[in-house]
Protein backbone atom coordinates (compact mmCIF):
# COMPACT_ATOMS: atom_id res chain seq x y z
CA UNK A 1 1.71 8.20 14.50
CA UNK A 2 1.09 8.95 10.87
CA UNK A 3 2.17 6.51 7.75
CA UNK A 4 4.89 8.85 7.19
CA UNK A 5 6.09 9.10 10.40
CA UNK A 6 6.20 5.01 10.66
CA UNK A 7 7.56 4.88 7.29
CA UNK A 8 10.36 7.74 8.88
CA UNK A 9 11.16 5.72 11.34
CA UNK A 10 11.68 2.64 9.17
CA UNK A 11 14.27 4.17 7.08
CA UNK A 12 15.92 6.21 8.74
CA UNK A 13 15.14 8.79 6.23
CA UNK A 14 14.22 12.70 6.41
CA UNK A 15 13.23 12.97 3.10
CA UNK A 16 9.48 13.64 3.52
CA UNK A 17 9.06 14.40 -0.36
CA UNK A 18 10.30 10.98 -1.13
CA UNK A 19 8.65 9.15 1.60
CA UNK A 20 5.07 10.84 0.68
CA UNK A 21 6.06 10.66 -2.89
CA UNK A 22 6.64 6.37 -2.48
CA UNK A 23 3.45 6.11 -0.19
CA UNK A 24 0.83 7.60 -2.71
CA UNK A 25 2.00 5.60 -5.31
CA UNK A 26 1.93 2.44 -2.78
CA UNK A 27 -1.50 3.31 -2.09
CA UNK A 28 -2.39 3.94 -6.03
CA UNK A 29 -0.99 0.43 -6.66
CA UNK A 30 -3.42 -1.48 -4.18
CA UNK A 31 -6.18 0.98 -5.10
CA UNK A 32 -5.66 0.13 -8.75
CA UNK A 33 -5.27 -3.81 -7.78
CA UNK A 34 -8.03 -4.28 -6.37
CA UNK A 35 -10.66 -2.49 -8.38
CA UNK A 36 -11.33 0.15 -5.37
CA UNK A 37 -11.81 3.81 -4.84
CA UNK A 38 -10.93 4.02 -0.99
CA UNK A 39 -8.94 2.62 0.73
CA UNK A 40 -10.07 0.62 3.42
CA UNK A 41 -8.93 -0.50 6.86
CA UNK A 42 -7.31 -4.36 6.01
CA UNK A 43 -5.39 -2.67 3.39
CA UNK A 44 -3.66 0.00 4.90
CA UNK A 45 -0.87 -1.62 6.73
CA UNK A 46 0.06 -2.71 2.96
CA UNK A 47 0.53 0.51 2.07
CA UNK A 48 3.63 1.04 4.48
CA UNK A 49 4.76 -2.28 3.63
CA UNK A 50 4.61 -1.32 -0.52
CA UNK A 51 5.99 2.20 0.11
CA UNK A 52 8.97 0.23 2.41
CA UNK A 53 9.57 -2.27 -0.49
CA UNK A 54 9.61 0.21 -2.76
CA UNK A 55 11.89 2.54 -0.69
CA UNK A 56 14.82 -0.80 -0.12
CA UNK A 57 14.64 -1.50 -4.17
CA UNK A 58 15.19 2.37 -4.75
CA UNK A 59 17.90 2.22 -7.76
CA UNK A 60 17.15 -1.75 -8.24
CA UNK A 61 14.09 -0.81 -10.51
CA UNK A 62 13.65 -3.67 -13.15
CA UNK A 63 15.63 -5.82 -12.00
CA UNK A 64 15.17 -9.46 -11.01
CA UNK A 65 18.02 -10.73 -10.07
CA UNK A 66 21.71 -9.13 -9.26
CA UNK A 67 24.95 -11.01 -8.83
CA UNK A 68 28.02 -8.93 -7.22
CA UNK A 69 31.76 -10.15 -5.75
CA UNK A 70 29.62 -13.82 -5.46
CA UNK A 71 26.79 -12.37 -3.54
CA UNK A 72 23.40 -12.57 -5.40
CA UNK A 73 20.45 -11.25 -4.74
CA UNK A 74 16.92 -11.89 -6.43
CA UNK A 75 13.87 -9.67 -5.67
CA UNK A 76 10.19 -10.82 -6.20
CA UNK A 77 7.76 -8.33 -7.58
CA UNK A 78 5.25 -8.38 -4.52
CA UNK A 79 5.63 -10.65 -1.24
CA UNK A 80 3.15 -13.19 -0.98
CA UNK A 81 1.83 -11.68 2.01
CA UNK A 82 0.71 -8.53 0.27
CA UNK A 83 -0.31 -10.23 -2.58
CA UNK A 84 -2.87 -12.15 -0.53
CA UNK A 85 -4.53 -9.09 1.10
CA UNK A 86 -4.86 -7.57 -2.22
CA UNK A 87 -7.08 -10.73 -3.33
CA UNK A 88 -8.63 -11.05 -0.64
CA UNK A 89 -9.99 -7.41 -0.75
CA UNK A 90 -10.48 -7.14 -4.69
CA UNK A 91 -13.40 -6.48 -5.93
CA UNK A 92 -15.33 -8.68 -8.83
CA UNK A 93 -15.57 -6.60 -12.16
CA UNK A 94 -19.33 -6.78 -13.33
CA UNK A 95 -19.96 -5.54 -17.29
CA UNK A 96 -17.33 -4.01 -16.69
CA UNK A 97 -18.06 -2.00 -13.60
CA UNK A 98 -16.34 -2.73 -10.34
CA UNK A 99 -19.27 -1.95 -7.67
CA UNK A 100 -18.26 -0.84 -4.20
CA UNK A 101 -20.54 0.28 -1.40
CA UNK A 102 -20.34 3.47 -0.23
CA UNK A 103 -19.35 3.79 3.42
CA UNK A 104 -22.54 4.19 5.89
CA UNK A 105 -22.71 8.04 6.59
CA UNK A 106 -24.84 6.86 9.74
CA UNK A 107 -22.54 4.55 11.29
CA UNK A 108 -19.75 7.23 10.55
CA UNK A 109 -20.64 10.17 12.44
CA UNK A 110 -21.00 9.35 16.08
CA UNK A 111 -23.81 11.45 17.90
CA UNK A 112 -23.23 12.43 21.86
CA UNK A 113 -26.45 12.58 23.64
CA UNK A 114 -27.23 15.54 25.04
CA UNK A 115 -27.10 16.19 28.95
């Protein structure tokens, strides 16, 4: 099942546009967080997570807190949980330069022996 699909399913939403749309930008905001390039594995179940978050505050943008008929609601900017696997997978800044190893090509493509 693809992000999309899970993120689909989630919702309840057919809007594919939106959904892709709210999972890019998800994926931009960790990829931007944490000084990366690619994505890698630890950090894409945040993605669905962000693009959900994002998808439930959907006309709530910039707001903190919301009182209505004496229910009131406050929203944090990023759940702790998220938060933590972003700092956990950040990479250190160095002059300036955030160095990240390139996957192994080797290790990557898997060979079958031949019969």
């Amino acid at each position: 099942m693809t992000d999309l699909d899970i993120l689909k399913t989630m919702t309840g939403s057919s809007d594919e546009e939106l959904l892709t749309a709210l999972l890019q930008v998800a994926e931009e905001e960790i990829l931007s967080q944490t000084n990366r390039t690619v994505l890698n594995d630890n950090l894409k179940p945040y993605v669905r997570k962000w693009a959900l978050i994002a998808y439930n505050r959907l006309g709530t943008e910039g707001e903190v807190s919301r009182s209505e008929g004496g229910i009131s609601s406050s929203f944090a900017e990023v759940p702790a949980d998220i938060l933590k696997a972003i700092q956990n997978n950040r990479l250190a800044r160095v002059g300036g330069h955030a160095y990240e190893t390139e996957p192994d090509k080797e290790s990557e493509s898997e060979e079958t022996p031949s019969v």
